[in-house]
Every structure is written in structure tokens, then in C-alpha cells.
Protein backbone atom coordinates (compact mmCIF):
# COMPACT_ATOMS: atom_id res chain seq x y z
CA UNK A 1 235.04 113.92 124.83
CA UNK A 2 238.67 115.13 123.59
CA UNK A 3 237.68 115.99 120.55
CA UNK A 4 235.37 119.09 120.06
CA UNK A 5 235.03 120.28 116.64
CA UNK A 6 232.40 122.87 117.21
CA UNK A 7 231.30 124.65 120.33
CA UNK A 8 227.61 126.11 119.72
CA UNK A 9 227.47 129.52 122.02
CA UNK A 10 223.72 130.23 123.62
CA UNK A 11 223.39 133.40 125.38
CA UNK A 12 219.76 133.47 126.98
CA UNK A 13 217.97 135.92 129.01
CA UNK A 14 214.17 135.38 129.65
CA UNK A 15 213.33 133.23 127.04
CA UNK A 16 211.31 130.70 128.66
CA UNK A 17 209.14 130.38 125.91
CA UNK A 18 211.71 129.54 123.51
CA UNK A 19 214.92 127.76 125.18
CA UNK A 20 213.82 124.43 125.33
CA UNK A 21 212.63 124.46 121.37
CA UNK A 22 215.85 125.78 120.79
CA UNK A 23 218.15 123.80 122.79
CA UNK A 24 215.79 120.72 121.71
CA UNK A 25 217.19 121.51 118.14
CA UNK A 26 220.89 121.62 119.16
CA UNK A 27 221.03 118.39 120.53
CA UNK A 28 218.89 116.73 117.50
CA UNK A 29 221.90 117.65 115.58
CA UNK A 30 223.13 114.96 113.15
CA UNK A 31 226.58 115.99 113.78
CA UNK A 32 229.18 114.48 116.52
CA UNK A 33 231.67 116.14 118.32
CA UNK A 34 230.66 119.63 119.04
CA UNK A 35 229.91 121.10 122.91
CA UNK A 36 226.83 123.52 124.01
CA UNK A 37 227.76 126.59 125.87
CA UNK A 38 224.48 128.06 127.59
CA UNK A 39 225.20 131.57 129.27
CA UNK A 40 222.44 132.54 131.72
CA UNK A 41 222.32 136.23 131.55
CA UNK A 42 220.29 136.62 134.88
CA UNK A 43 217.15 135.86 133.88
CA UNK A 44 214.70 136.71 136.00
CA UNK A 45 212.34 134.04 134.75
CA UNK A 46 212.77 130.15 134.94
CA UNK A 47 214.68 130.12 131.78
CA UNK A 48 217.34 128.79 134.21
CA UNK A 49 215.44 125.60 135.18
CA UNK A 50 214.56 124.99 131.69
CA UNK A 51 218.20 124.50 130.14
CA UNK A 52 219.31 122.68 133.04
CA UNK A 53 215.84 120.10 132.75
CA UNK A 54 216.81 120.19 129.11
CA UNK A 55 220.75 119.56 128.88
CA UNK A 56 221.90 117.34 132.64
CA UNK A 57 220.81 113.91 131.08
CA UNK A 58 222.59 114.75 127.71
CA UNK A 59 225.51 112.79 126.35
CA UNK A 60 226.74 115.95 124.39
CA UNK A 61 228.97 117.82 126.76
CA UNK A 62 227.77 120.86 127.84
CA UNK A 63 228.42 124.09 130.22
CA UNK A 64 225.98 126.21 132.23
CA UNK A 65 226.76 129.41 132.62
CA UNK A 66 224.98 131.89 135.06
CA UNK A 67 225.62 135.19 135.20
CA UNK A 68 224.39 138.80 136.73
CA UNK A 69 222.61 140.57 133.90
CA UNK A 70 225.13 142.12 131.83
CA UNK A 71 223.88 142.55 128.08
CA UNK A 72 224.38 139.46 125.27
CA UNK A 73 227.51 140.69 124.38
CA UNK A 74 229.08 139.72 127.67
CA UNK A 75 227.23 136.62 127.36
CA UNK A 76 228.75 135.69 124.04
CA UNK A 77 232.09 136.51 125.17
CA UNK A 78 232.18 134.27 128.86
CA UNK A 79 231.01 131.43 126.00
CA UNK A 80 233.79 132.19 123.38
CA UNK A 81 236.19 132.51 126.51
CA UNK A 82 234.77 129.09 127.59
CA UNK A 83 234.70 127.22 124.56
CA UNK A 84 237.00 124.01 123.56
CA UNK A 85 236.09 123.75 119.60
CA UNK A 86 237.69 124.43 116.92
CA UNK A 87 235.20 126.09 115.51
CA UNK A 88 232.77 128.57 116.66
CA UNK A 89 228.42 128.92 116.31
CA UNK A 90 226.01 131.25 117.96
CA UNK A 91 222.51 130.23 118.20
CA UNK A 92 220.16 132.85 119.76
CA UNK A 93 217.77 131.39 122.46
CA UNK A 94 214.69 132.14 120.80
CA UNK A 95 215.71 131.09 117.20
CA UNK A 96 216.46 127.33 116.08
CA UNK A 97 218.11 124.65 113.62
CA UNK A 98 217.70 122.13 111.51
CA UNK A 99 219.50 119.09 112.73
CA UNK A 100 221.85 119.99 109.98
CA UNK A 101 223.10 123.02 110.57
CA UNK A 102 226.33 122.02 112.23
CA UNK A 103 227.20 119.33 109.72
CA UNK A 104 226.40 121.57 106.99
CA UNK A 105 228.47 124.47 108.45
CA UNK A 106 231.80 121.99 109.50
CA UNK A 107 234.46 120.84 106.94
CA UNK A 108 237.28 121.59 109.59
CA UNK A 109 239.59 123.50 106.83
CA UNK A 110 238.43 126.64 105.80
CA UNK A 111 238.25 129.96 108.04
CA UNK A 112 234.31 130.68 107.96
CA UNK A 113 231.45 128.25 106.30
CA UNK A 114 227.82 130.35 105.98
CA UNK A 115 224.23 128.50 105.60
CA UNK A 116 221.29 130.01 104.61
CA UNK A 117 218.33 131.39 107.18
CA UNK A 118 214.95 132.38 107.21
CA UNK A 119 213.14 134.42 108.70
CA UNK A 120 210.26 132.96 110.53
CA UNK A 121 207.04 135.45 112.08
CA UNK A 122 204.24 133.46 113.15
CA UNK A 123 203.62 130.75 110.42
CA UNK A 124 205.18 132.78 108.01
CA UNK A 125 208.63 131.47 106.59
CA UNK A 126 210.26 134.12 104.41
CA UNK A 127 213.80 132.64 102.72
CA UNK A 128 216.52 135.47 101.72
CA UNK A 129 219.50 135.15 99.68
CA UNK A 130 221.73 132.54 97.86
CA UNK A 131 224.97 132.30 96.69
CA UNK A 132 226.23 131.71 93.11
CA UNK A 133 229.29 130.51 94.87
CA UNK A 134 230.88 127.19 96.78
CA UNK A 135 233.63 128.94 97.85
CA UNK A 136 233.69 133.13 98.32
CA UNK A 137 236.42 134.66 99.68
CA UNK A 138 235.98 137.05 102.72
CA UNK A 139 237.10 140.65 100.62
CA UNK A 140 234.49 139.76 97.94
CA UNK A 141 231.85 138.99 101.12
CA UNK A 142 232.62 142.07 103.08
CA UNK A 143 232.61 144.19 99.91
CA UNK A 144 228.87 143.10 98.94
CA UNK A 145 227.98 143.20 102.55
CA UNK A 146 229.00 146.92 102.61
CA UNK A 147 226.94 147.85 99.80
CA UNK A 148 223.85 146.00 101.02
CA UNK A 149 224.24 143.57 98.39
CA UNK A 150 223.30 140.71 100.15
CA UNK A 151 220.85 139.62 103.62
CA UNK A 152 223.73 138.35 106.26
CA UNK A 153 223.32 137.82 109.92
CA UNK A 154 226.61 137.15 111.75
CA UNK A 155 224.65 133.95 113.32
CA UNK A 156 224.84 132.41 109.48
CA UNK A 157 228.45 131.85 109.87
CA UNK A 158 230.99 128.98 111.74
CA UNK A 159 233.98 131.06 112.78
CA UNK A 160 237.27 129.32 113.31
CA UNK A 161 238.08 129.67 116.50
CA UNK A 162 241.78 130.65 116.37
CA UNK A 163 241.08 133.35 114.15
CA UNK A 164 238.72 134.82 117.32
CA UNK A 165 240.93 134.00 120.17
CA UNK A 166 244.39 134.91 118.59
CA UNK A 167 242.86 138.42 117.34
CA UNK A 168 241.03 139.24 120.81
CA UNK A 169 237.70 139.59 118.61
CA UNK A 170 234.86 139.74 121.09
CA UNK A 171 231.31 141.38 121.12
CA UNK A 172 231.70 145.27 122.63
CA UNK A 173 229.69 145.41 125.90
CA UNK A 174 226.88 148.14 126.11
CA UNK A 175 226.07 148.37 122.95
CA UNK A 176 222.49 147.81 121.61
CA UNK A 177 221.97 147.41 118.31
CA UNK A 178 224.80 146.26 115.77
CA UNK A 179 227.50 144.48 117.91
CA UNK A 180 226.85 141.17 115.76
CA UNK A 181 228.03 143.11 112.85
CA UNK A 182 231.06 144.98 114.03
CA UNK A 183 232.10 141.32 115.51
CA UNK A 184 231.50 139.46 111.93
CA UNK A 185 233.53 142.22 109.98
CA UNK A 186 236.22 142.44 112.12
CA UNK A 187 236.36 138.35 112.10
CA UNK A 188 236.03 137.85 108.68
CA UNK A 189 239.16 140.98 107.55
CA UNK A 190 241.31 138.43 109.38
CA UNK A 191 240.19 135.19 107.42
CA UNK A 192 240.70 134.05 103.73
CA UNK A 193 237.36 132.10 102.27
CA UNK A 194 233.99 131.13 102.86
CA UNK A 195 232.42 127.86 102.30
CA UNK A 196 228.81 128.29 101.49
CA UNK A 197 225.86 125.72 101.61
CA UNK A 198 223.00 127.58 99.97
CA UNK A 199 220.48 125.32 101.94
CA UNK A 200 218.23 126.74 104.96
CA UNK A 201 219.36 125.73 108.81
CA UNK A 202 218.74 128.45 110.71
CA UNK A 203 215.64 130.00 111.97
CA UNK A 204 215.25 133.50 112.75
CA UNK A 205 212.06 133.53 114.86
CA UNK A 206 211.04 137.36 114.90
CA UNK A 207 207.77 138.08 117.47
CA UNK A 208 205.07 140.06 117.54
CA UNK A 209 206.66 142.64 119.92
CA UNK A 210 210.13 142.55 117.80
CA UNK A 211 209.23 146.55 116.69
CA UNK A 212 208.31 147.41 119.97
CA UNK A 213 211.87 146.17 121.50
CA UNK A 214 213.73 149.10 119.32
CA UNK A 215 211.97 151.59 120.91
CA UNK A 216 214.22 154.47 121.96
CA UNK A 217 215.96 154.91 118.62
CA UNK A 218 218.38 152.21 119.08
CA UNK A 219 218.39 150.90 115.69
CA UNK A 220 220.27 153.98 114.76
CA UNK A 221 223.16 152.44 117.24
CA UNK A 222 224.68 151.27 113.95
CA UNK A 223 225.85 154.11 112.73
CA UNK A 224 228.39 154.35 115.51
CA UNK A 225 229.30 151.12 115.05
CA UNK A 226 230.06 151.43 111.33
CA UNK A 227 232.05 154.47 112.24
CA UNK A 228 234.01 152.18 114.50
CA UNK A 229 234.93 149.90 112.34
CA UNK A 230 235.52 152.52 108.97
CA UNK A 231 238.44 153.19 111.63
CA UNK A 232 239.57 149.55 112.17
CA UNK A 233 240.00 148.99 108.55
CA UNK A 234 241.74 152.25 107.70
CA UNK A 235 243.84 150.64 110.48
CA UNK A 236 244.39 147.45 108.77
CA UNK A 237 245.04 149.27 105.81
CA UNK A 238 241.41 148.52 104.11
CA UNK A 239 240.58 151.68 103.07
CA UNK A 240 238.66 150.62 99.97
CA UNK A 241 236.24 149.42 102.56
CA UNK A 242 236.45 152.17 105.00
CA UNK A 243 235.67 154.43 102.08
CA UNK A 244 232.69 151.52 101.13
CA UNK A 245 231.63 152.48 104.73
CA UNK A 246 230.91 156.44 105.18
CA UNK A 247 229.91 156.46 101.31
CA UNK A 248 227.18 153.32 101.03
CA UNK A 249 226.75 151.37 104.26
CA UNK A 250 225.99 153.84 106.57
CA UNK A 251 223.91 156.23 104.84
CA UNK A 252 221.63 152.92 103.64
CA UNK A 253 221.50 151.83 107.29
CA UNK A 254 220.23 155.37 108.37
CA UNK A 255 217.89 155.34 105.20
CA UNK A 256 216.70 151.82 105.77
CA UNK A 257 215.78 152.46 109.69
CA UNK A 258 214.30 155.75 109.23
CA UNK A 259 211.35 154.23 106.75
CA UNK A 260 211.44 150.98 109.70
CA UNK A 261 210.68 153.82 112.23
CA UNK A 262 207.94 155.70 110.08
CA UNK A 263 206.68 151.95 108.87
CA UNK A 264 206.13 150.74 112.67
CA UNK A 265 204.37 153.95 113.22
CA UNK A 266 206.69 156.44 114.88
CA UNK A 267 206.31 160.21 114.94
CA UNK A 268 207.86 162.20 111.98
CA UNK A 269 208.63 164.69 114.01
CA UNK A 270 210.49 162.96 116.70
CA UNK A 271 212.24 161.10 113.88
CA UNK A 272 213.25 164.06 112.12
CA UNK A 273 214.59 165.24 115.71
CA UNK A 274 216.48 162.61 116.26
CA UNK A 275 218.33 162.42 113.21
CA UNK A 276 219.19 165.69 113.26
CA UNK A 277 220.69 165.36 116.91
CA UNK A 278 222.69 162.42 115.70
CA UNK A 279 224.05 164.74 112.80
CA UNK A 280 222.40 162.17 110.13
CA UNK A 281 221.13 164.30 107.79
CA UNK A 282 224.86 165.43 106.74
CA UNK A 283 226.23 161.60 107.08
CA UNK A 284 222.97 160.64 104.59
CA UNK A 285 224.70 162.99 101.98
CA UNK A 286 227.61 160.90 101.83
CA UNK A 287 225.88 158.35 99.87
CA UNK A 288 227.40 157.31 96.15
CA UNK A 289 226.37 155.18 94.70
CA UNK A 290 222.65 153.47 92.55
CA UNK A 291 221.41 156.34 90.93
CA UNK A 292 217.42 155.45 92.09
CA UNK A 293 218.07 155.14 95.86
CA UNK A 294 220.73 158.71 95.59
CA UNK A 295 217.59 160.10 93.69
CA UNK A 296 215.73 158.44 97.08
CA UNK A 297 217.97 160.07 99.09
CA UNK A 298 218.00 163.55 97.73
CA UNK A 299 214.57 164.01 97.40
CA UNK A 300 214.70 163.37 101.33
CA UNK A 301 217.31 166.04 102.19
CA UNK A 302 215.74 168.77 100.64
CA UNK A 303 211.81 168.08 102.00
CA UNK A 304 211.73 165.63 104.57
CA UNK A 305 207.86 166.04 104.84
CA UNK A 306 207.51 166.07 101.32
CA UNK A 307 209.41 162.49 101.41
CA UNK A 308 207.43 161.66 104.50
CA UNK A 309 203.78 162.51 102.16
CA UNK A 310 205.19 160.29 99.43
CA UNK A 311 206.52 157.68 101.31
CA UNK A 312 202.95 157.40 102.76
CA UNK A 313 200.87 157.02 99.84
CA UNK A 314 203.91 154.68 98.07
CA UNK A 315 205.68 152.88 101.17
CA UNK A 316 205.61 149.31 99.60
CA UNK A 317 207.67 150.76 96.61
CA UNK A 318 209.77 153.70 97.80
């Protein structure tokens, strides 16, 4: 087939459980013209076998990729590098879609589309935002985005693929927590609009061990990457968003992990330790912004275990 629209990018590494529910739901799309991509990252379990049982007798042309173990970004990338579409999707290889999620996403004109997803833990299906919008355009998106206005997961989005290729935007290798992000943002500065379908496709499958993956502190990862990108859009000559940055999005993305850590049970101490190593506490006080979560924010700085007693008796509302 000549004529790929879409090329839908899986990057898997040991997720035997999950690959063949997910690739099951890529190739039950109701959608022609679009390729699968499958990057084996190494797996060390018979994920392998799987996507090759699942995809050799399909019509829809596919690629198996096998690689040493070298991180999902460097998965994503071999895929993008591979890919023949027009258009770009990433489907992670324990997640899956409704067989609409590529003709919902495609119109073949604008630079990004955007579906909705849910989150799904167990047999618990928990939908996040809508739109008000058909049509958004990408500085209106990143500026909500930055201020935590809205729930967005760079897998929500078709990117056209020119905009990818002809601006070298790839995933960074090595980094943990946040490369999704710092690969939307810098893909979406160099596009115009957003088509939006506010109709659930994707499925964000979140397990039982998700907390215990982030062990280590990598969650605050993002910071850095934030930083990183505060300096591509000075670059760009964005500073309204590099400002948007250092004052809102990164001091709510330390905020917001640091009650995930003391949620899922971590030592205050340790967290408190860590922060301060990391220089947080001083990048925390950058915040402007809502008046409740600066008040939120303050109270924090001055008596961490103070906030740390409160926050325990009132951590479903504070």
C-alpha cells in the first residue's frame, strides 16, 4: 500500500500481558490506510513472539522492530525514523483504542487533531477533560497546558508528520519521566491548530504497581525538562510561555508530585531531602498565580511538617 495516511508508533518492552489486547485494537480500526510500527525494546519476555503471532497474517502493513534495550524514547524515535504516514500516533503497549481512534483523529489538513482518554485502573474508567472547541489553535493549547488548565497526554494527539521530521523533533534518550511532554510542546510551537473530537478513544490502562515504578524520585525528572524547554521557547522567541514556565508549570508539577509521593506513602523526610537537593524549595517560590493554591504553597515553605500534619488529616481536599 502507497498510500499511508497514518503510521501508529508501538514501542514495547515486557508487556506480554498487554501487547496482544493492544495490538488486537489497532488492527480493529475502522480506518484504512495507516501502517503499525512495533519497536521491540529488548524484551526479555516473549512479548516478541506475541506481536509477531499477532501482526504476520495481517493485511495492514506493518514493521517489526527489535532492538537492544535502550529506553522508549529510542524506541519512539527508530519508529518516527521508520514511518511512511503522513501523519503520526503513539499507542503505548499496555494501553488501547477504540476502533475509532484513528478515524476520529485523521482529516489529513490540519497540523495536530486530539481525542479524548480515560484513564482505566482495574474496572474503574475515570473520563477527564473536554473541549468547548472544534478547532483550538496550538498558542491557546500550550498556554492552558502551562497553567495546568487542562488533563493532556502527548499520546491524545495525531502529529503531522512533516512538522516532526523537518524540525528534528524526537523523544531525548535517558530521560525518565517527562520526555512525552517536552516532545508535544516542542511539536505543537511549530504547528498552527488543533482539531478536537471530544469523544473517548484512548485507554490509559494504569496497574496496580504504576506507584511503585516511580520509585527513586523520578517523577521530579520534570522539572528539568520544563527548564529545558523554558529555554527552547525563549529561543523561539516565546517568552510569554517561558515566563508561563518557571512562574506556574513547574512549581505545580513539583507541588503536584510531592503530595503523589506523601499520598503513595513515602517518607517526609526523605521527601523533604530530596527537594531540597534538587533546589525545589526556591523554584516552588516562583509560583504566581490562583490565590488558594499560592496560599497552598506558602503555607508549605514556611512549615513543611506543619503542611505535612495538615495535608494528613485533609489530603482529599488540600
Amino acid at each position: 500500500m502507497d498510500n499511508i495516511k497514518v503510521s501508529v508508533i508501538v514501542p514495547v518492552y515486557n508487556a506480554s500481558q498487554y501487547i496482544s489486547k493492544t495490538l488486537n485494537s489497532i488492527l480493529n480500526q475502522d480506518f484504512e490506510g495507516f501502517e503499525i510500527i512495533v519497536i521491540d525494546d529488548g524484551s526479555t519476555d516473549n512479548s516478541l513472539e506475541i506481536i509477531t503471532r499477532c501482526l504476520d497474517d495481517s493485511p495492514i502493513p506493518h514493521e517489526i522492530i527489535h532492538q537492544e534495550n535502550s529506553g522508549v524514547s529510542v524506541a519512539r524515535n527508530a519508529g518516527i525514523d521508520k514511518s511512511k504516514g503522513d501523519y503520526l500516533v503513539f499507542i503505548d503497549a499496555d494501553d488501547y483504542v477504540s476502533k475509532n481512534h484513528l478515524s476520529s483523529l485523521y482529516n489529513g489538513k490540519t497540523d495536530f487533531s486530539l481525542t479524548l482518554y480515560a484513564r482505566k485502573e482495574e474496572d474503574k474508567i475515570t473520563n477527564l477533560d473536554t473541549y468547548s472547541q472544534d478547532v483550538i489553535s496550538t498558542y491557546d493549547f500550550i498556554k492552558m497546558e502551562l497553567n495546568m488548565q487542562i488533563t493532556f497526554n502527548f499520546f491524545q494527539l495525531m502529529y503531522k508528520a512533516d512538522i516532526i521530521k523537518d524540525n528534528n523533533i524526537r523523544f531525548t534518550p535517558g530521560i525518565v519521566y517527562g520526555e512525552d511532554a517536552e516532545f508535544a510542546h516542542k511539536a505543537l510551537n511549530y504547528g498552527e491548530e488543533i482539531t478536537v473530537n471530544n469523544e473517548v478513544t484512548y485507554y490509559y490502562v494504569q496497574h496496580p504497581d504504576s506507584a511503585i515504578k516511580t520509585t527513586e524520585y523520578k517523577r521530579f525528572a520534570i522539572v528539568e525538562i520544563f527548564e529545558s524547554l523554558a529555554e527552547f521557547y525563549r529561543k523561539n522567541n516565546r517568552e510569554e510561555f517561558a515566563d508561563l514556565i518557571i512562574t506556574s508549570r513547574i512549581p505545580r508539577a513539583i507541588f503536584g508530585n510531592m503530595n503523589f509521593f506523601f499520598y503513595n506513602g513515602y517518607d517526609f523526610d526523605e521527601v523533604i531531602s530530596k527537594m531540597k537537593e534538587m533546589n525545589l524549595f526556591e523554584k516552588l517560590s516562583r509560583f504566581q498565580g490562583d490565590k488558594k493554591f499560592k496560599l497552598k504553597i506558602k503555607l508549605f515553605l514556611f512549615n513543611p511538617k506543619l503542611y505535612y500534619k495538615i495535608w494528613k488529616k485533609l489530603k482529599n481536599s488540600i
